[in-house]
Protein backbone atom coordinates (compact mmCIF):
# COMPACT_ATOMS: atom_id res chain seq x y z
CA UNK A 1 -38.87 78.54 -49.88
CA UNK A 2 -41.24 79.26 -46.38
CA UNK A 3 -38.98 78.57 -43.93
CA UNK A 4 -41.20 77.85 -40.46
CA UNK A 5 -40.24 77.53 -36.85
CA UNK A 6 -42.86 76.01 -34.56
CA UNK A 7 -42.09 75.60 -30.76
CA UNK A 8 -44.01 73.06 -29.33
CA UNK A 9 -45.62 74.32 -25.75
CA UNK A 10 -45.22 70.89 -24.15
CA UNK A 11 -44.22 70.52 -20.63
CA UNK A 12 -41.06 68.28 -20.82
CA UNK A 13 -38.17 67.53 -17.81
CA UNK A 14 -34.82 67.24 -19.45
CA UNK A 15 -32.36 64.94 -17.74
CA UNK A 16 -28.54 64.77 -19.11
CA UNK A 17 -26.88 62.42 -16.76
CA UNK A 18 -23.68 60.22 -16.72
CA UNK A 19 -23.88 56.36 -16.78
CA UNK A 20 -22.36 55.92 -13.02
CA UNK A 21 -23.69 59.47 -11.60
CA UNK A 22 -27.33 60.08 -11.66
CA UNK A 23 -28.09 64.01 -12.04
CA UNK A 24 -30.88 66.02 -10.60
CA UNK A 25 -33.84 67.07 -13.55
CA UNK A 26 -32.60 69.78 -15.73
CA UNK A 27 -34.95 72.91 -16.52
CA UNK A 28 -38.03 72.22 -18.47
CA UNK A 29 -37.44 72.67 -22.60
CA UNK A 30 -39.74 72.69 -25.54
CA UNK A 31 -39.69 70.89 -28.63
CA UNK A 32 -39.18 72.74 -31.85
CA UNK A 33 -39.69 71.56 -35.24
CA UNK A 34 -38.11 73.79 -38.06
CA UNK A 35 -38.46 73.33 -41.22
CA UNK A 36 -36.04 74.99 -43.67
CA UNK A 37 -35.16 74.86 -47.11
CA UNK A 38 -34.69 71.53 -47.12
CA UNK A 39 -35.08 69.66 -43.94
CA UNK A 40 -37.73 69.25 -41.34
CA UNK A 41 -35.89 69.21 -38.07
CA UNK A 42 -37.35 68.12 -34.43
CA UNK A 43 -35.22 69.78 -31.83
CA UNK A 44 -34.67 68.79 -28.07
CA UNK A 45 -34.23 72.40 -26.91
CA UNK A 46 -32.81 72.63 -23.57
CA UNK A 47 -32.84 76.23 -21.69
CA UNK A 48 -29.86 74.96 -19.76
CA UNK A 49 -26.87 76.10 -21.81
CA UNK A 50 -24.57 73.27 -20.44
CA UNK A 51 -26.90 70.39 -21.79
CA UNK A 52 -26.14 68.76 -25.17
CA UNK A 53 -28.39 69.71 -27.93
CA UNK A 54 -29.96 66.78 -29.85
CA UNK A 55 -32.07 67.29 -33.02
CA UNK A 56 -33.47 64.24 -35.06
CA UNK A 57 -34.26 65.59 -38.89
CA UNK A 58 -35.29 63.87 -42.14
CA UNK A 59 -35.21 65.09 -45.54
CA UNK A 60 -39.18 64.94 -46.84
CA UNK A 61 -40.03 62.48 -48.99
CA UNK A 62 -36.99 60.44 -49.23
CA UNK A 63 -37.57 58.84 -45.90
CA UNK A 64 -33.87 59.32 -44.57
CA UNK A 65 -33.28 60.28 -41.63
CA UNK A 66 -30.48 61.47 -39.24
CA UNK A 67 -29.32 62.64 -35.06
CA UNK A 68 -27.23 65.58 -34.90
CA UNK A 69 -26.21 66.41 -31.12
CA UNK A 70 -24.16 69.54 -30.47
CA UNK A 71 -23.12 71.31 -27.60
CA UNK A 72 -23.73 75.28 -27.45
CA UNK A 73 -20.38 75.92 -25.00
CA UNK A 74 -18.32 74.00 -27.52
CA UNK A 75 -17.59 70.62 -24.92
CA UNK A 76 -17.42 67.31 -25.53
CA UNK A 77 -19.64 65.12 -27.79
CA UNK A 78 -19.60 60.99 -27.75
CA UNK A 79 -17.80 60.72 -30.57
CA UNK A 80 -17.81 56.90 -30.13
CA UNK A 81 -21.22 56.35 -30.75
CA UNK A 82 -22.75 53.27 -32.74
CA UNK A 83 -26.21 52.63 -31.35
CA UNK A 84 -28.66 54.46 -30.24
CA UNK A 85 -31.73 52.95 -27.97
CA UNK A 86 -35.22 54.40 -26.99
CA UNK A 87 -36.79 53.31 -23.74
CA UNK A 88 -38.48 51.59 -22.57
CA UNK A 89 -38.90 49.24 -25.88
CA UNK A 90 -35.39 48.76 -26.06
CA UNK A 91 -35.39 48.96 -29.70
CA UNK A 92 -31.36 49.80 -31.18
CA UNK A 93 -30.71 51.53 -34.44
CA UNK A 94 -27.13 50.75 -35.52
CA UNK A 95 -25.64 54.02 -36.67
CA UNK A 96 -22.72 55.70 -37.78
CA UNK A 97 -20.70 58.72 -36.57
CA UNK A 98 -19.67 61.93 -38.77
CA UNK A 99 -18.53 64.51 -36.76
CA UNK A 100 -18.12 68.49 -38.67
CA UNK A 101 -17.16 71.28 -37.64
CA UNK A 102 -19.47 74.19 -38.78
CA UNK A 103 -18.31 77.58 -40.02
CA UNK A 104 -18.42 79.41 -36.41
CA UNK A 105 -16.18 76.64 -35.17
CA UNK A 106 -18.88 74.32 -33.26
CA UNK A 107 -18.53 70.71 -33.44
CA UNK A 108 -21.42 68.78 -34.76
CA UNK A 109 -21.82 65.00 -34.41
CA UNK A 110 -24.21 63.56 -37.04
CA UNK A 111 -25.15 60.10 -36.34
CA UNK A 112 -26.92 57.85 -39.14
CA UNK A 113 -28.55 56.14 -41.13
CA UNK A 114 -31.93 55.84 -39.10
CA UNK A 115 -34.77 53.99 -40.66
CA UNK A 116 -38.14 55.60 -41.26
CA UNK A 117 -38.89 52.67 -37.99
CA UNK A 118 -37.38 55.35 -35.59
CA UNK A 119 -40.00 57.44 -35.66
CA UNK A 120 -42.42 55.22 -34.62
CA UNK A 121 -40.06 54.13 -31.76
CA UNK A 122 -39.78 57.64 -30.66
CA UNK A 123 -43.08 58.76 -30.68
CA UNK A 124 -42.85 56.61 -27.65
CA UNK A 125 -39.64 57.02 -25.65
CA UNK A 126 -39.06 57.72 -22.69
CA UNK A 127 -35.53 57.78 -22.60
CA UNK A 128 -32.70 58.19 -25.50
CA UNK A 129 -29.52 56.68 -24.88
CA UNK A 130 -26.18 56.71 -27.03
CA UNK A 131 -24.22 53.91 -26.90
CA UNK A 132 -21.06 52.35 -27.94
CA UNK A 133 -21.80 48.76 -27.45
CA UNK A 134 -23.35 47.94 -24.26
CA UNK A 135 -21.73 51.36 -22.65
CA UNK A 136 -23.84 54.04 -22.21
CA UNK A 137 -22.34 56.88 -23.33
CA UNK A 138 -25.00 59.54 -22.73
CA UNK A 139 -29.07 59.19 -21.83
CA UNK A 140 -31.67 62.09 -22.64
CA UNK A 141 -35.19 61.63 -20.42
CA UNK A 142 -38.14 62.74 -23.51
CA UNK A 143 -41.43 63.47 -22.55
CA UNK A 144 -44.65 64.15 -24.96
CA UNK A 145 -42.84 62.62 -27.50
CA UNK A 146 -46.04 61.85 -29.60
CA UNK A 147 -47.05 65.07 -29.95
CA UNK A 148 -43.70 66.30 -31.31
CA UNK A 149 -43.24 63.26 -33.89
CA UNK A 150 -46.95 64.37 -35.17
CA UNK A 151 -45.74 68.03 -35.45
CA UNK A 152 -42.30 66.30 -37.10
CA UNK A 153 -44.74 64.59 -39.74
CA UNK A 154 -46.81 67.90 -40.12
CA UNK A 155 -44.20 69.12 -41.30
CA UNK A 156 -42.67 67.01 -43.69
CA UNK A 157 -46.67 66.35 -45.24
CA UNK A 158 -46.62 69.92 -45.81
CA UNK A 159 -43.44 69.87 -47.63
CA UNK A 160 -44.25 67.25 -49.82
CA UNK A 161 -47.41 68.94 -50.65
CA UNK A 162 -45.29 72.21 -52.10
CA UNK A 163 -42.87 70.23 -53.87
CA UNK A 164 -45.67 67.93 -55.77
CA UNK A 165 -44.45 64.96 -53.96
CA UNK A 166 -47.66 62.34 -54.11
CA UNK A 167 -47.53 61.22 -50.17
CA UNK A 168 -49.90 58.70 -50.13
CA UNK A 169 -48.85 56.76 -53.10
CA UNK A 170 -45.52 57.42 -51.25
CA UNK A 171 -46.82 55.41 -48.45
CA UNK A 172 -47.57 52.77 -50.71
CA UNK A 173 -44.18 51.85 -51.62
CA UNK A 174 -42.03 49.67 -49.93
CA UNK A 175 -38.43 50.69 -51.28
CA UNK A 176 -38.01 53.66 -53.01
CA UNK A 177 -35.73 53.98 -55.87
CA UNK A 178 -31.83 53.63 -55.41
CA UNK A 179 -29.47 54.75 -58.06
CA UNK A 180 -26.98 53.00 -59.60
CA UNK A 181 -24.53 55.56 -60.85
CA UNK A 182 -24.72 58.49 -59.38
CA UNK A 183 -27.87 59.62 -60.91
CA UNK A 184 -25.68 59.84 -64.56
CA UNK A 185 -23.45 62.73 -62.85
CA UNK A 186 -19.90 63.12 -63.28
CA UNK A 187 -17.29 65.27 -62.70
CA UNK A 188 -17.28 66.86 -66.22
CA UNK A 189 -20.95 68.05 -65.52
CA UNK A 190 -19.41 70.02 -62.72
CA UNK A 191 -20.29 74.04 -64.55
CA UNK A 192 -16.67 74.95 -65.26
CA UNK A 193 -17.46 78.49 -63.70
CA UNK A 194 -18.65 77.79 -60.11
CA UNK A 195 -15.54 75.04 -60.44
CA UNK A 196 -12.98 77.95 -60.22
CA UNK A 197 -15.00 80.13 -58.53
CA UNK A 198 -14.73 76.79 -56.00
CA UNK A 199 -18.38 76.66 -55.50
CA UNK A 200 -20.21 74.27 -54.26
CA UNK A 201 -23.96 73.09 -52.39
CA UNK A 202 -26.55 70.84 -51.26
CA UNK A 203 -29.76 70.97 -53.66
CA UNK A 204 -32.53 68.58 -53.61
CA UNK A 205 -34.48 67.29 -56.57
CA UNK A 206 -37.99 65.35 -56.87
CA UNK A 207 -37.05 62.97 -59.25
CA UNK A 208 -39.79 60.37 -61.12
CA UNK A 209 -38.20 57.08 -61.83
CA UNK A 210 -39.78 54.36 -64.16
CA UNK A 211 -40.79 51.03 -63.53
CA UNK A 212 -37.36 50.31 -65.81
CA UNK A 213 -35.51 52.60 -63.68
CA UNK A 214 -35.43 55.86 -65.90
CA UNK A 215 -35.87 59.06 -64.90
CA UNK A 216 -38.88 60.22 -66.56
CA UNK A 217 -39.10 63.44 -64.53
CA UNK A 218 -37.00 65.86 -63.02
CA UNK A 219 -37.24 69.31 -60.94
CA UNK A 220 -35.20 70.90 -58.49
CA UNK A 221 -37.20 71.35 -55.07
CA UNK A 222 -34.63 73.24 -52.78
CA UNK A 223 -31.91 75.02 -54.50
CA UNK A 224 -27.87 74.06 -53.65
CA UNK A 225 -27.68 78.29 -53.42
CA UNK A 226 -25.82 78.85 -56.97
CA UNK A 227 -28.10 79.07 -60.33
CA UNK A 228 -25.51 76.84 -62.33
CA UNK A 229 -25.00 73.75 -60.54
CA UNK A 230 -29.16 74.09 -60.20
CA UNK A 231 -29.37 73.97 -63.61
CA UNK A 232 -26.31 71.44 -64.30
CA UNK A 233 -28.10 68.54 -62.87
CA UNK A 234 -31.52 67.37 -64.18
CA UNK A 235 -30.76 67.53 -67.72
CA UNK A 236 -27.78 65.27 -66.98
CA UNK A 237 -29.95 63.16 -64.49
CA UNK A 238 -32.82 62.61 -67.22
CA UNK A 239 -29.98 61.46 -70.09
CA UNK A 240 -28.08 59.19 -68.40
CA UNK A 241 -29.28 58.40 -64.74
CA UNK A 242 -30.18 54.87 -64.05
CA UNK A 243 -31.79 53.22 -60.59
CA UNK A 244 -32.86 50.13 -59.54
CA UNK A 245 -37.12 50.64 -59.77
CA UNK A 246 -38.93 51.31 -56.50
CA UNK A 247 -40.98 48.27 -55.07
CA UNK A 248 -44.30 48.42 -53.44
CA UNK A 249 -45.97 46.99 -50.86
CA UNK A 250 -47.15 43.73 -53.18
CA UNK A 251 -43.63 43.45 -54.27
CA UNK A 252 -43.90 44.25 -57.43
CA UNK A 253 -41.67 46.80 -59.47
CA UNK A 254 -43.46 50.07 -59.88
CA UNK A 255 -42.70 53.82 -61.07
CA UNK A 256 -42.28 56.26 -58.14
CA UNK A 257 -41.46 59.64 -57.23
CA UNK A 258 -39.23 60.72 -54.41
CA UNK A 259 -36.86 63.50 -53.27
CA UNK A 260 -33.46 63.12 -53.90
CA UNK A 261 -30.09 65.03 -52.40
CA UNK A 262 -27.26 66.09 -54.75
CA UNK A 263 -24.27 67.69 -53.41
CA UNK A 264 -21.62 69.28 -55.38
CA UNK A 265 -18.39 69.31 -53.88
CA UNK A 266 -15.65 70.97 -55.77
């Protein structure tokens, strides 16, 4: 998988300030949008090491979509988040807080589900505030925010492109797919080897699903890192899953393909 890092020479003023306090600008940053194996990822990149870092990333072609903010000196993160509100429309995405702790001991605060609307919204924002509530419990100043959601949609395009992922009949559809039993996996599909071997991963799979909520279709797109529970998972998927049929813009059931995230956990 190309893995692609593309910095984003906007001129942007960064302010982190408190709800009572106002603080003075912070250094000018860049946006970045990565995209890795299996994420396209539009970072607020600070070049003042005290400020929080906030990315906003979506998995292509599934149209999820997900904050993480982290702090590169290890301080505190609003754990207490439940909202979180671009300026100036005002508009407020209810979220949810998951907070992990990654494997050279930084805390990460993830902070979804955000609806494919929040892109829209940011493109343009002026301001993104978390919020508990009514409390603000931190406030980001954004600048050229247009440009970066285009680069953020660049990138996903061009992901769905490599993985055979149909965008615009994509765009035609209204609700994509949902299963309704865990895509037909269970725990005895888990390979017995990478179970001891206490294995596990994150793969993702472009999955077609019928208009009578089969899948017809199934290939993995970004691997989970180990070759078994890659190969563990389609044949399963395409025997037993079963999904509620994606709807499109008429309202009318319809086959669709989309990307789909299976994680093994053993």
């Amino acid at each position: 998988m190309i893995i692609r890092r593309i910095a984003l020479a906007l001129s942007v003023c960064a302010v982190l300030a408190s709800p009572a306090v106002a603080q003075p600008p912070r250094p000018a940053m860049t946006w970045q949008v990565d995209w890795g194996d299996q994420f396209c990822t539009l970072v607020r990149n600070p070049s003042d090491p005290s400020a929080l870092i906030v990315a906003a990333r979506t998995v292509p072609g599934s149209r999820s979509a997900a904050l993480r903010i982290l702090h590169r000196r290890g301080g505190g993160l609003p754990d207490r988040t439940n909202n979180v509100v671009l300026l100036p429309s005002g508009q407020s995405f209810e979220v949810g807080g998951d907070p992990e702790v990654l494997q050279n001991g930084q805390r990460v605060l993830g902070l979804y589900p955000l609806p494919r609307s929040f892109w829209d919204a940011l493109a343009g924002a002026s301001e993104l505030q978390l919020r508990r509530g009514d409390q603000v419990l931190d406030r980001f100043a954004l600048t050229n925010t247009a440009a970066a959601v285009r680069a953020l949609r660049q990138c996903a395009s061009d992901a769905m492109r490599e993985w055979g992922i149909d965008e615009a009949a994509l765009g035609r559809i209204r609700q994509l797919p949902q299963p309704l039993n865990h895509y037909g996996l269970d725990s005895v599909d888990y390979p017995q080897a990478a179970m001891r071997e206490r294995v596990g991963g994150r793969m993702l799979i472009r999955v077609a699903v019928s208009v009578d909520g089969r899948a017809t279709e199934c290939r993995t797109v970004a691997t989970s890192g180990d070759v078994l529970l890659d190969r563990a998972a389609c044949p399963t998927i395409l025997r037993f899953g079963r999904f509620t049929p994606a709807i499109d813009v008429d309202g009318q059931n319809v086959g669709a393909t989309y990307v789909a995230t299976i994680r093994w956990v053993p």
